[in-house]
ModelCIF file with pLDDT and N, C-alpha, C, O atoms, coordinates in Angstrom:
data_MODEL
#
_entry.id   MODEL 
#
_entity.id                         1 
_entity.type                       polymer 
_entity.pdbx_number_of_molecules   1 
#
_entity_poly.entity_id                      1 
_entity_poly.type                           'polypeptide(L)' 
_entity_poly.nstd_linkage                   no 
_entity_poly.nstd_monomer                   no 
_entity_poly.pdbx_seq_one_letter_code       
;(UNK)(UNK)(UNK)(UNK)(UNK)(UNK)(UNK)(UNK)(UNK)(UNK)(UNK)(UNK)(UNK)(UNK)(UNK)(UNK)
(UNK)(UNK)(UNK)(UNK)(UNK)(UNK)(UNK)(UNK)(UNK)(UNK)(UNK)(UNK)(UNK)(UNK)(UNK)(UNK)
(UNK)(UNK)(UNK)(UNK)(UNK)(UNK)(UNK)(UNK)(UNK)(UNK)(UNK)(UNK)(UNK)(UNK)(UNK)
;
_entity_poly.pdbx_seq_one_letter_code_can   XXXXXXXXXXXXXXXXXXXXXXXXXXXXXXXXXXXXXXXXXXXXXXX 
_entity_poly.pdbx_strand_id                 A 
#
loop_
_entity_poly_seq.entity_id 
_entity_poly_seq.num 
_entity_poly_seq.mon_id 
_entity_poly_seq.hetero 
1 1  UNK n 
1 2  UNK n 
1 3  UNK n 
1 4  UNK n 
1 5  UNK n 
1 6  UNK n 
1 7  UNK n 
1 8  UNK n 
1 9  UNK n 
1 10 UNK n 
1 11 UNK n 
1 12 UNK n 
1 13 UNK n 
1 14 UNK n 
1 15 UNK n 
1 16 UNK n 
1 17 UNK n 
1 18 UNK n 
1 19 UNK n 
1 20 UNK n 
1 21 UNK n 
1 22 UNK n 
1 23 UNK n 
1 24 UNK n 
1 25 UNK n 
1 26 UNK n 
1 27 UNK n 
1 28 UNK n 
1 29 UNK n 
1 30 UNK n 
1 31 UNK n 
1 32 UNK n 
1 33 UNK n 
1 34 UNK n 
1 35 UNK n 
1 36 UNK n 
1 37 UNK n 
1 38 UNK n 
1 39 UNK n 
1 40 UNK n 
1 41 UNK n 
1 42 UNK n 
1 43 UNK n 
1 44 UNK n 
1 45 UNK n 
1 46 UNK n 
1 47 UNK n 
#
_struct_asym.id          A 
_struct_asym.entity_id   1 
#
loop_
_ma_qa_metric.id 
_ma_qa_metric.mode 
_ma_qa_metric.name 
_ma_qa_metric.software_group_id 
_ma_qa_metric.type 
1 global pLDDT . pLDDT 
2 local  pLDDT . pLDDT 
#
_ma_qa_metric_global.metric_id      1 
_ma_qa_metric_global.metric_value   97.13 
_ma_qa_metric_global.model_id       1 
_ma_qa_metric_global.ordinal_id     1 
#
loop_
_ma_qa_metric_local.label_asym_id 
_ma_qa_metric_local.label_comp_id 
_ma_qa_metric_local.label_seq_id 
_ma_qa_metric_local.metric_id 
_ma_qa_metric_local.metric_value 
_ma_qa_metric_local.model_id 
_ma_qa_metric_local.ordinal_id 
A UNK 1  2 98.00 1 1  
A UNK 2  2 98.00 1 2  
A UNK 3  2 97.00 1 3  
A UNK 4  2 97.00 1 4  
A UNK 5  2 97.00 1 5  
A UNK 6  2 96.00 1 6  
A UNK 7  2 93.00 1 7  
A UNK 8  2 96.00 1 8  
A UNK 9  2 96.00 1 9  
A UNK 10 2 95.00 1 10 
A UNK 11 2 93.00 1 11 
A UNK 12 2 92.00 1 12 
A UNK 13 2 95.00 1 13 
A UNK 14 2 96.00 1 14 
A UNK 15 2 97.00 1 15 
A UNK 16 2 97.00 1 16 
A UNK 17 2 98.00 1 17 
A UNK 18 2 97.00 1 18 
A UNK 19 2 98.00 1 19 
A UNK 20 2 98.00 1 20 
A UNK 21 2 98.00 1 21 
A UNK 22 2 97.00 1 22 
A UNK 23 2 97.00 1 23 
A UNK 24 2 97.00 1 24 
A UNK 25 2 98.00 1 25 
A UNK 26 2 98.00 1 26 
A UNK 27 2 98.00 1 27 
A UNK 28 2 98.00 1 28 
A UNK 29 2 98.00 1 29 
A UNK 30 2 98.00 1 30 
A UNK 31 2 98.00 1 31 
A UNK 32 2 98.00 1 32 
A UNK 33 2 98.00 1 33 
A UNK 34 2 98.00 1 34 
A UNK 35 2 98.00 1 35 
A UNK 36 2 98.00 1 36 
A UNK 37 2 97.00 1 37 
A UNK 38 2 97.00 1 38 
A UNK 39 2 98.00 1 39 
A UNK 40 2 98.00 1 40 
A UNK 41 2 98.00 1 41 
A UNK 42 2 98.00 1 42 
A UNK 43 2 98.00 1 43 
A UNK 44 2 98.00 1 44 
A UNK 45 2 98.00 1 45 
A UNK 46 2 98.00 1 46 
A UNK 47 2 98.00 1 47 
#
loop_
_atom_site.group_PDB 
_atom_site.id 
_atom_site.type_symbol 
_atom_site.label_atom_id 
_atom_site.label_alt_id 
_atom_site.label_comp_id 
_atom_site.label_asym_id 
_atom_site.label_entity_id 
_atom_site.label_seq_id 
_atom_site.pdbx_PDB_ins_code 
_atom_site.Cartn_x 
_atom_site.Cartn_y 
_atom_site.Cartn_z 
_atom_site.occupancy 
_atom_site.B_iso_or_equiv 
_atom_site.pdbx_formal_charge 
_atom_site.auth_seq_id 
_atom_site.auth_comp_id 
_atom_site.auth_asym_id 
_atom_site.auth_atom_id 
_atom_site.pdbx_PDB_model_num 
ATOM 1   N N  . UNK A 1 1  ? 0.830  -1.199  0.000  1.00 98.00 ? 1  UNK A N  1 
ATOM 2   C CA . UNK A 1 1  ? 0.000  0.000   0.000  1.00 98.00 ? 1  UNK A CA 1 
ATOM 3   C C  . UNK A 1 1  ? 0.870  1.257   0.000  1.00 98.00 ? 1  UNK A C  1 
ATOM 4   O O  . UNK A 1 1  ? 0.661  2.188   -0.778 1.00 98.00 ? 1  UNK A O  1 
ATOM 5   N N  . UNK A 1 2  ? 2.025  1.245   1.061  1.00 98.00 ? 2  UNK A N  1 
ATOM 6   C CA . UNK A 1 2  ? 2.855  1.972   0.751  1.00 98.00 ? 2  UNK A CA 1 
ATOM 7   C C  . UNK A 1 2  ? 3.539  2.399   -0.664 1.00 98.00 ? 2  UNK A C  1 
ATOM 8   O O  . UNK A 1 2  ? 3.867  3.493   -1.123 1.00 98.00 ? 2  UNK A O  1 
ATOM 9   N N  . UNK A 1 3  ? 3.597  1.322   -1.062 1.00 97.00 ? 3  UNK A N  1 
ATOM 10  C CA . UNK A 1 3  ? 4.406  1.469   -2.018 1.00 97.00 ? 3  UNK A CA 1 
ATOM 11  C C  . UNK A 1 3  ? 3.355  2.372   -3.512 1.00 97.00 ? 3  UNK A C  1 
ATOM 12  O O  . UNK A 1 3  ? 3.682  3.330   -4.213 1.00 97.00 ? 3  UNK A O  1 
ATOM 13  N N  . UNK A 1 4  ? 2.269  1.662   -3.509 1.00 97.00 ? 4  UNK A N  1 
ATOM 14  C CA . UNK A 1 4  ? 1.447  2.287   -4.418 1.00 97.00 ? 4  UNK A CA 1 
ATOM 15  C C  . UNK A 1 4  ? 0.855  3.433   -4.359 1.00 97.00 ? 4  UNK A C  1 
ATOM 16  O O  . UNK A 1 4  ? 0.158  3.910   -5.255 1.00 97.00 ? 4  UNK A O  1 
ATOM 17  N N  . UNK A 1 5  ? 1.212  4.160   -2.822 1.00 97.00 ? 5  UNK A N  1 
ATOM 18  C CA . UNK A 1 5  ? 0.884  5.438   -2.876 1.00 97.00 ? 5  UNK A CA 1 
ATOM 19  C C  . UNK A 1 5  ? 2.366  6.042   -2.997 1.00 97.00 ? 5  UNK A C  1 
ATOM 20  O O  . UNK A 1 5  ? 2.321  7.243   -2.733 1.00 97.00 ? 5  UNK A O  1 
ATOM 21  N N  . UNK A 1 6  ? 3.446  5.685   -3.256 1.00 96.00 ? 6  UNK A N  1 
ATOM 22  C CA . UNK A 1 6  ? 4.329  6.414   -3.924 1.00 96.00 ? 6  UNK A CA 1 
ATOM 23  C C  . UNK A 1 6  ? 4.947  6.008   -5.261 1.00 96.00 ? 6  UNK A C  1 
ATOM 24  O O  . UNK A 1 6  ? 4.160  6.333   -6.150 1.00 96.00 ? 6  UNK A O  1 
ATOM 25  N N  . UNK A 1 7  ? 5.838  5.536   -5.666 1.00 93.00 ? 7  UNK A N  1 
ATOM 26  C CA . UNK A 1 7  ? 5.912  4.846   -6.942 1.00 93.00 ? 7  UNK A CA 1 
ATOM 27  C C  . UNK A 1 7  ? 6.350  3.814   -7.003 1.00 93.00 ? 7  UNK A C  1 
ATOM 28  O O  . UNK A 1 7  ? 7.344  3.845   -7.729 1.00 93.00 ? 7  UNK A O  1 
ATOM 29  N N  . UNK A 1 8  ? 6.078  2.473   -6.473 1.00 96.00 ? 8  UNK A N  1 
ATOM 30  C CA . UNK A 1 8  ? 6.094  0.932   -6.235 1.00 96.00 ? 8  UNK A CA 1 
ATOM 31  C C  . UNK A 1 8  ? 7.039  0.879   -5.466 1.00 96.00 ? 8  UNK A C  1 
ATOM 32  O O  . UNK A 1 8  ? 7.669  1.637   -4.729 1.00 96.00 ? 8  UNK A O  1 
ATOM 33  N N  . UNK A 1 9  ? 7.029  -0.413  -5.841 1.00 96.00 ? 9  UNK A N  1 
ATOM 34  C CA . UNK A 1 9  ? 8.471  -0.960  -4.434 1.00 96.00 ? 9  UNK A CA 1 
ATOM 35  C C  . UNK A 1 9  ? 9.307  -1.646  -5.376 1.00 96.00 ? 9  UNK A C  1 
ATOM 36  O O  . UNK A 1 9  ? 8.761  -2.412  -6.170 1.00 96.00 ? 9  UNK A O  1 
ATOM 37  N N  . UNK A 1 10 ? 10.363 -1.510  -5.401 1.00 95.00 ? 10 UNK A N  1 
ATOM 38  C CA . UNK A 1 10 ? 11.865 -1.068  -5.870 1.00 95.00 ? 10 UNK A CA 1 
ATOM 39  C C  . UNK A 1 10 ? 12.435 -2.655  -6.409 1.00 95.00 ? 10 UNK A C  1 
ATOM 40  O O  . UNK A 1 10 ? 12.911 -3.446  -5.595 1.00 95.00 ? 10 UNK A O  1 
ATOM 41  N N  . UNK A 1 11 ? 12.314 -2.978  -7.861 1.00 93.00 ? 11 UNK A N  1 
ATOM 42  C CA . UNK A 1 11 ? 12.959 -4.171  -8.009 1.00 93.00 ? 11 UNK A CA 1 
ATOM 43  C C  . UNK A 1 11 ? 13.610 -4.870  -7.437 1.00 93.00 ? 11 UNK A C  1 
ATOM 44  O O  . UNK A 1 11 ? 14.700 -4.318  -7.284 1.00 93.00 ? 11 UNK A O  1 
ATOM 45  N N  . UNK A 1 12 ? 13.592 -5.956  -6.935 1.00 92.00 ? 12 UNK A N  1 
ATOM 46  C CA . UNK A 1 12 ? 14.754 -6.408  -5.712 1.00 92.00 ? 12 UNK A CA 1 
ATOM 47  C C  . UNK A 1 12 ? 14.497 -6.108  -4.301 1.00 92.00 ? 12 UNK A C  1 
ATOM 48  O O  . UNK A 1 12 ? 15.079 -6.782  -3.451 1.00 92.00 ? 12 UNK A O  1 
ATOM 49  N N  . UNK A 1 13 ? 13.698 -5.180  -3.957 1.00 95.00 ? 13 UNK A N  1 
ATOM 50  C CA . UNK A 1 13 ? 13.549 -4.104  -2.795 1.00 95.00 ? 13 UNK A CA 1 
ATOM 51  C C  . UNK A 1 13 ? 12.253 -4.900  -1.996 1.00 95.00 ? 13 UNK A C  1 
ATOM 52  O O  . UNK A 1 13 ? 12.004 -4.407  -0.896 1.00 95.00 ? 13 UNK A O  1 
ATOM 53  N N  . UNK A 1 14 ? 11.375 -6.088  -2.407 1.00 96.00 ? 14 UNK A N  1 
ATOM 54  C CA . UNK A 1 14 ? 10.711 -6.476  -1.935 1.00 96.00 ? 14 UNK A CA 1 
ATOM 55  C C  . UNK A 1 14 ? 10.619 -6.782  -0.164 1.00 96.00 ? 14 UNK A C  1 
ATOM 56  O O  . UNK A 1 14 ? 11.619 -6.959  0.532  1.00 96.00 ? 14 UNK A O  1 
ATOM 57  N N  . UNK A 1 15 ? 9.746  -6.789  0.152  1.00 97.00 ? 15 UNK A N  1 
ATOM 58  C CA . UNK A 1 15 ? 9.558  -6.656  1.849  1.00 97.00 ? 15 UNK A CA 1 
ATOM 59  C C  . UNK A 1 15 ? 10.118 -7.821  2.526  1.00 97.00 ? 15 UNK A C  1 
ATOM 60  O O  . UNK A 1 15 ? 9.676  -8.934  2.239  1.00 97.00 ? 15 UNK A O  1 
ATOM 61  N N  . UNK A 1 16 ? 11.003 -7.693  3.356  1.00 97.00 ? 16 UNK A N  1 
ATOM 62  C CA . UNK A 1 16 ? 11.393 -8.920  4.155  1.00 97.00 ? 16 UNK A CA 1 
ATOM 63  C C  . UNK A 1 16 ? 11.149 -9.056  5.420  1.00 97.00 ? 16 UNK A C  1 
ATOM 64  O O  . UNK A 1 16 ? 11.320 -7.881  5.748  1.00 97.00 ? 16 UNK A O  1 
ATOM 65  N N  . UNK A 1 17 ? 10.972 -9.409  6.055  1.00 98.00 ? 17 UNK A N  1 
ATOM 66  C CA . UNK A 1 17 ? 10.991 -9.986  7.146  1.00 98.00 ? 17 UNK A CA 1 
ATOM 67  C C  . UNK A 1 17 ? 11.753 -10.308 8.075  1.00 98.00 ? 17 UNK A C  1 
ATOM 68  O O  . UNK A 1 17 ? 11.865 -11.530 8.169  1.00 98.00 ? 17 UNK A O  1 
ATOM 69  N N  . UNK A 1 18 ? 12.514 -9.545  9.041  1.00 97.00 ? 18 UNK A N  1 
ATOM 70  C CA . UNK A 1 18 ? 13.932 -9.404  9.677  1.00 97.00 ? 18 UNK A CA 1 
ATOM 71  C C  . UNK A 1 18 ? 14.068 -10.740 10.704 1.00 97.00 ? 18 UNK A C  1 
ATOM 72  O O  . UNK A 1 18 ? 13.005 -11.203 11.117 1.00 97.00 ? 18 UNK A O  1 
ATOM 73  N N  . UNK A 1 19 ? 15.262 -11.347 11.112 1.00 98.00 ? 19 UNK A N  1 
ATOM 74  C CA . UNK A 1 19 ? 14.857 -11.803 12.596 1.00 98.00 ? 19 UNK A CA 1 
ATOM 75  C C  . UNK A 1 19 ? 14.719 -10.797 13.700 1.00 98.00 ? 19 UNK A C  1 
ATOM 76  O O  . UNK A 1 19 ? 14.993 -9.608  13.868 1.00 98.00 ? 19 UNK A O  1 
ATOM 77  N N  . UNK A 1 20 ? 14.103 -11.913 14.475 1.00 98.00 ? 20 UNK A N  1 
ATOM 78  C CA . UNK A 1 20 ? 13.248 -11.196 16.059 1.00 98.00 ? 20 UNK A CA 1 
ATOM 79  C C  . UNK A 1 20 ? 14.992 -10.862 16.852 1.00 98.00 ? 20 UNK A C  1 
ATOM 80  O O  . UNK A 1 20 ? 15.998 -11.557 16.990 1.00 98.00 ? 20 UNK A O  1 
ATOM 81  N N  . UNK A 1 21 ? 14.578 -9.260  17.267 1.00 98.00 ? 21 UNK A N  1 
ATOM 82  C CA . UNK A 1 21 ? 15.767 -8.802  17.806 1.00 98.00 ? 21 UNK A CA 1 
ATOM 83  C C  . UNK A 1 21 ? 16.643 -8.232  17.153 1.00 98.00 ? 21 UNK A C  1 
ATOM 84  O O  . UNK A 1 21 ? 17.620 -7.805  17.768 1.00 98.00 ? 21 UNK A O  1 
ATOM 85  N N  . UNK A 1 22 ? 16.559 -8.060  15.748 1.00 97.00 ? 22 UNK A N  1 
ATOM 86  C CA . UNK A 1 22 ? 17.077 -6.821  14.740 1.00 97.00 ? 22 UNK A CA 1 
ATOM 87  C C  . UNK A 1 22 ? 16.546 -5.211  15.337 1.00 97.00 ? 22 UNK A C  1 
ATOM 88  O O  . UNK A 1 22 ? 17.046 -4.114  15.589 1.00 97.00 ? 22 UNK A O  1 
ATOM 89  N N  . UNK A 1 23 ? 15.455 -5.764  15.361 1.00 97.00 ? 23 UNK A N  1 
ATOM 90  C CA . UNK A 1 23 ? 15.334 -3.845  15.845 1.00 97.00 ? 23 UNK A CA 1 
ATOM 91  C C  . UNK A 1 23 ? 15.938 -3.677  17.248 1.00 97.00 ? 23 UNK A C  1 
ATOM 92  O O  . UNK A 1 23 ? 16.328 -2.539  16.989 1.00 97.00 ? 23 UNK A O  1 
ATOM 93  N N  . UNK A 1 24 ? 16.134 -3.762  17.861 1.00 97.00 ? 24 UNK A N  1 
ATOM 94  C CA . UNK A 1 24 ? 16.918 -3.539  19.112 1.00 97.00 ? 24 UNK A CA 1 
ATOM 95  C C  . UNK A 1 24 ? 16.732 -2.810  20.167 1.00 97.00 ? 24 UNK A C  1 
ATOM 96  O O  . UNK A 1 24 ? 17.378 -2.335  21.101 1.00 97.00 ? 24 UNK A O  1 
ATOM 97  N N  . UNK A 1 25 ? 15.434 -2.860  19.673 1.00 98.00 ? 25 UNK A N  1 
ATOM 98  C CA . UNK A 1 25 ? 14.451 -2.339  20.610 1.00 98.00 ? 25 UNK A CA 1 
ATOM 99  C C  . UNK A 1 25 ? 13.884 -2.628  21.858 1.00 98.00 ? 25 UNK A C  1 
ATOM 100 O O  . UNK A 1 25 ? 13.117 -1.911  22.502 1.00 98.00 ? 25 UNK A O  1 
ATOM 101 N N  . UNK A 1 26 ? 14.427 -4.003  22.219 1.00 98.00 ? 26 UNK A N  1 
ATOM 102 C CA . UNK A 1 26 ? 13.909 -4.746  23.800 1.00 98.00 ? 26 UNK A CA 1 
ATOM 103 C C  . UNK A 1 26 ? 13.537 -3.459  24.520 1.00 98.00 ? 26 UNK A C  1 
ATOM 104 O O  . UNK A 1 26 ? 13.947 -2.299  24.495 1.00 98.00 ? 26 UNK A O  1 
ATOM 105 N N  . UNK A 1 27 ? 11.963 -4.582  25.605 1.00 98.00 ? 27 UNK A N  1 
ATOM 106 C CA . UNK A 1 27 ? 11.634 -3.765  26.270 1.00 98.00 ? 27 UNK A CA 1 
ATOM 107 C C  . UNK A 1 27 ? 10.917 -4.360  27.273 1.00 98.00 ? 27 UNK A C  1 
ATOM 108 O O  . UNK A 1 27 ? 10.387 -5.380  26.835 1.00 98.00 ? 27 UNK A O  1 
ATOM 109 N N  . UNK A 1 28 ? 10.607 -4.122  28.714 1.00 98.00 ? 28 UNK A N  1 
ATOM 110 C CA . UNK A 1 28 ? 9.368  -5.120  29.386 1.00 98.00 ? 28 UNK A CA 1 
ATOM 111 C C  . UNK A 1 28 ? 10.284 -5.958  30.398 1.00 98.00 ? 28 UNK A C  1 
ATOM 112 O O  . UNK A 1 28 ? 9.905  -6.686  31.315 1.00 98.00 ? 28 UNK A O  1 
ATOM 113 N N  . UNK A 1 29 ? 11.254 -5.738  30.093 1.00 98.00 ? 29 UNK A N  1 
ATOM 114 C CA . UNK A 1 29 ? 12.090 -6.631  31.573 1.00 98.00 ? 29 UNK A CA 1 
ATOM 115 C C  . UNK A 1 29 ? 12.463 -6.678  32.721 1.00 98.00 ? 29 UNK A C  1 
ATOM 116 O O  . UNK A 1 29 ? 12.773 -7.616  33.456 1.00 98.00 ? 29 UNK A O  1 
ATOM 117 N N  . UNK A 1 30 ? 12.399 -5.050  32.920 1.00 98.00 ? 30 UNK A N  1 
ATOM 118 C CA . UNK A 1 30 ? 12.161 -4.455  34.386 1.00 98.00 ? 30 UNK A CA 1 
ATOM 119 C C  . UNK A 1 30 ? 11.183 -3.310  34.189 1.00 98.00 ? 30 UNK A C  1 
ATOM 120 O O  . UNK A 1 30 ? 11.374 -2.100  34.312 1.00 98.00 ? 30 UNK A O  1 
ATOM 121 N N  . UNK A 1 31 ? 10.174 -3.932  33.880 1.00 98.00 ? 31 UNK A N  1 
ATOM 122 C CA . UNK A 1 31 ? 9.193  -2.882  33.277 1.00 98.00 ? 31 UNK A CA 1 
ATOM 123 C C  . UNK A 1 31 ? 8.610  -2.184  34.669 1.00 98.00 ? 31 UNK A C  1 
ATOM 124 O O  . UNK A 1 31 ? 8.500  -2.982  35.599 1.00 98.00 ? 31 UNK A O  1 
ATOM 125 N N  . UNK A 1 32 ? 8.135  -0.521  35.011 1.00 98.00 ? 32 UNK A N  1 
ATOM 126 C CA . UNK A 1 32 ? 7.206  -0.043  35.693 1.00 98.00 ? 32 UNK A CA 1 
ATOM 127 C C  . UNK A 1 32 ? 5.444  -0.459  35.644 1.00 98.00 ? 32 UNK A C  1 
ATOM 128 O O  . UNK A 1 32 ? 4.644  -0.693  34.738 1.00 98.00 ? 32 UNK A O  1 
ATOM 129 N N  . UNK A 1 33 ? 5.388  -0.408  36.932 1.00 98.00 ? 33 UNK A N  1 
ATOM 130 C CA . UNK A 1 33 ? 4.045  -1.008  37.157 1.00 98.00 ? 33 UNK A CA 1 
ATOM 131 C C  . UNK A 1 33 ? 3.346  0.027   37.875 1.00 98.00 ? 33 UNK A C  1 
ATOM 132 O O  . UNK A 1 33 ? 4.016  0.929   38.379 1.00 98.00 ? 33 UNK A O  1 
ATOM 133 N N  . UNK A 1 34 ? 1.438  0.022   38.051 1.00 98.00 ? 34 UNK A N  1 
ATOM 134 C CA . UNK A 1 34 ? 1.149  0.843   39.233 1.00 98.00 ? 34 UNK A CA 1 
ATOM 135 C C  . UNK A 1 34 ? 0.951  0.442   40.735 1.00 98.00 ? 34 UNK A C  1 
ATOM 136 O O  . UNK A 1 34 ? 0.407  1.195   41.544 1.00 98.00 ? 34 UNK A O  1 
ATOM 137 N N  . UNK A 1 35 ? 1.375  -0.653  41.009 1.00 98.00 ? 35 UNK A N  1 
ATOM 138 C CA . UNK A 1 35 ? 0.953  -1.566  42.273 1.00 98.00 ? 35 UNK A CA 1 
ATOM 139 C C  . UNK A 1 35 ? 1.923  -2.808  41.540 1.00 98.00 ? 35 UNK A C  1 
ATOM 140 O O  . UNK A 1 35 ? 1.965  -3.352  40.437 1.00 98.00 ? 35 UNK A O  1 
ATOM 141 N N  . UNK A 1 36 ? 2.878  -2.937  43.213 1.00 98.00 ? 36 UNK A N  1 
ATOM 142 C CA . UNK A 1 36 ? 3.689  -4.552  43.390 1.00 98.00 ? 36 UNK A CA 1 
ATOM 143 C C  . UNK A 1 36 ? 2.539  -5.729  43.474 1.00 98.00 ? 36 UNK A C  1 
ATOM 144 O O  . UNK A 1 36 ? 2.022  -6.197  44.488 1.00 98.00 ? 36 UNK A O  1 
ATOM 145 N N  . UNK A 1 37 ? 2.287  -6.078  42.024 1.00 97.00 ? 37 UNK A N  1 
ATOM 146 C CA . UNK A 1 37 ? 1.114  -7.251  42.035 1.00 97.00 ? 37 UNK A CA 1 
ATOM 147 C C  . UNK A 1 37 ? 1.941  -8.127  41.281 1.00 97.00 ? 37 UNK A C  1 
ATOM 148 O O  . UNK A 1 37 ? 1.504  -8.715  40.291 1.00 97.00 ? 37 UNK A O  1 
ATOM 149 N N  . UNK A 1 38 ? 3.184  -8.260  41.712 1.00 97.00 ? 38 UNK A N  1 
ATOM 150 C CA . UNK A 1 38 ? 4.325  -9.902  40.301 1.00 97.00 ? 38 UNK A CA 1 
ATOM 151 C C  . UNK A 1 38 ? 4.232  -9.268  39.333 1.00 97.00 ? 38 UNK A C  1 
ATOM 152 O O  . UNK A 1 38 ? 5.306  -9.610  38.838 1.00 97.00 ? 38 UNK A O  1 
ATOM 153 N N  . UNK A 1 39 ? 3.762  -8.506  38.530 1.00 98.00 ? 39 UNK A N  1 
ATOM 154 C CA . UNK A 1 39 ? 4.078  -8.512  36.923 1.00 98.00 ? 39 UNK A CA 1 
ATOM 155 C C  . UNK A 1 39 ? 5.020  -7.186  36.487 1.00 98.00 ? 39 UNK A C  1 
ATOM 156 O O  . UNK A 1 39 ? 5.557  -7.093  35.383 1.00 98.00 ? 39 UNK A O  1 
ATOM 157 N N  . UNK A 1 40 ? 5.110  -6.310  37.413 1.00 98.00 ? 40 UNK A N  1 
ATOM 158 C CA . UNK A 1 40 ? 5.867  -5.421  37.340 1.00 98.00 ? 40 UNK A CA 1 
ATOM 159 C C  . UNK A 1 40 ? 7.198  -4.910  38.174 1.00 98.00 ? 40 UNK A C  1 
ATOM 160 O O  . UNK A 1 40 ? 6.880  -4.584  39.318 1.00 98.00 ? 40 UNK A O  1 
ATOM 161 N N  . UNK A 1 41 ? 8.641  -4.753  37.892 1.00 98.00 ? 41 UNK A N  1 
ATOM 162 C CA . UNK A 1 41 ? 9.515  -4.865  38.994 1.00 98.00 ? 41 UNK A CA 1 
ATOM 163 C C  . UNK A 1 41 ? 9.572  -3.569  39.631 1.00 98.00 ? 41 UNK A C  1 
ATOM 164 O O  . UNK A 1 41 ? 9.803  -3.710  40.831 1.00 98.00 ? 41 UNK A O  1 
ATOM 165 N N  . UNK A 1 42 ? 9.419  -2.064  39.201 1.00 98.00 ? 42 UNK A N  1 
ATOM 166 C CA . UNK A 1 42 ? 9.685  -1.055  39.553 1.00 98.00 ? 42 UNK A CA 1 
ATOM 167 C C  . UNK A 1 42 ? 8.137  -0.236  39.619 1.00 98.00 ? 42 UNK A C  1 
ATOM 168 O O  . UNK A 1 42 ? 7.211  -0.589  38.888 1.00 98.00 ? 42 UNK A O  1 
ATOM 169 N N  . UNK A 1 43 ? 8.004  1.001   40.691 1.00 98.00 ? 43 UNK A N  1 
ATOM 170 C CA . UNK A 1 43 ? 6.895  1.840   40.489 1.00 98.00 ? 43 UNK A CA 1 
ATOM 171 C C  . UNK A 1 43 ? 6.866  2.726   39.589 1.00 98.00 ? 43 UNK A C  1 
ATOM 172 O O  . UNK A 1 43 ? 7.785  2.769   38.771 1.00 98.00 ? 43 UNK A O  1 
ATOM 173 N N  . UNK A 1 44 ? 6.133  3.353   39.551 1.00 98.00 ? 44 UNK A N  1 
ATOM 174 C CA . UNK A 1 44 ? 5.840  4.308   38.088 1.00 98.00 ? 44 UNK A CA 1 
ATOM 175 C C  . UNK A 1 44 ? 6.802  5.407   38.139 1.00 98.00 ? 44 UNK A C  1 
ATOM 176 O O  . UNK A 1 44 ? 6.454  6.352   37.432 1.00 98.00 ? 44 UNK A O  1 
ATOM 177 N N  . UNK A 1 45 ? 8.133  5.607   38.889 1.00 98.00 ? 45 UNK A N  1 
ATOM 178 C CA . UNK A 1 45 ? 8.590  6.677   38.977 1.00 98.00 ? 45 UNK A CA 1 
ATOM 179 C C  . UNK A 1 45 ? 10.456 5.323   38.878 1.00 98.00 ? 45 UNK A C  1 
ATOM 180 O O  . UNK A 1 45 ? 11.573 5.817   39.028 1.00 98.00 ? 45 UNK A O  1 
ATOM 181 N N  . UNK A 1 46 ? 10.291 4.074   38.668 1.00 98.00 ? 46 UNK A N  1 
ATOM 182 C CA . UNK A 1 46 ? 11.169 3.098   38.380 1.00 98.00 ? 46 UNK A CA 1 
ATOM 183 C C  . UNK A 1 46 ? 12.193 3.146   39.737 1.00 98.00 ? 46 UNK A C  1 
ATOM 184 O O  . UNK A 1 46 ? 13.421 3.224   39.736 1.00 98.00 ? 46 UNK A O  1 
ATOM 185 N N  . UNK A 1 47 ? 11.348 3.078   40.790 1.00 98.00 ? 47 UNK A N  1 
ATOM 186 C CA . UNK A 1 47 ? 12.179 2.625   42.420 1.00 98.00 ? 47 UNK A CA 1 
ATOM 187 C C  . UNK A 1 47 ? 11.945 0.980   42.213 1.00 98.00 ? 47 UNK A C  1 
ATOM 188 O O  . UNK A 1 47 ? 12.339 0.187   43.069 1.00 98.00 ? 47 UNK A O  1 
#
């Protein structure tokens, strides 16, 4: 869709599909929570 609202997608240039953990973006592992209920390690201010 992208592509057809500008001028296609690029011989060769077709869409791939990266592996998991290319973007490097991790996140959620000592994630803030609003209440110590197990699923969150830190409060909303990350104590």
């Amino acid at each position: 869709k992208v592509g057809a609202a500008l001028n296609g997608v690029a011989n060769g240039g077709e869409a791939i599909i990266l592996p998991a953990g290319t973007s490097l973006h991790y996140q959620g592992t000592h994630r803030i929570g609003p209440v110590d209920d197990g699923t969150c390690v830190t409060s909303p201010v990350s104590r």
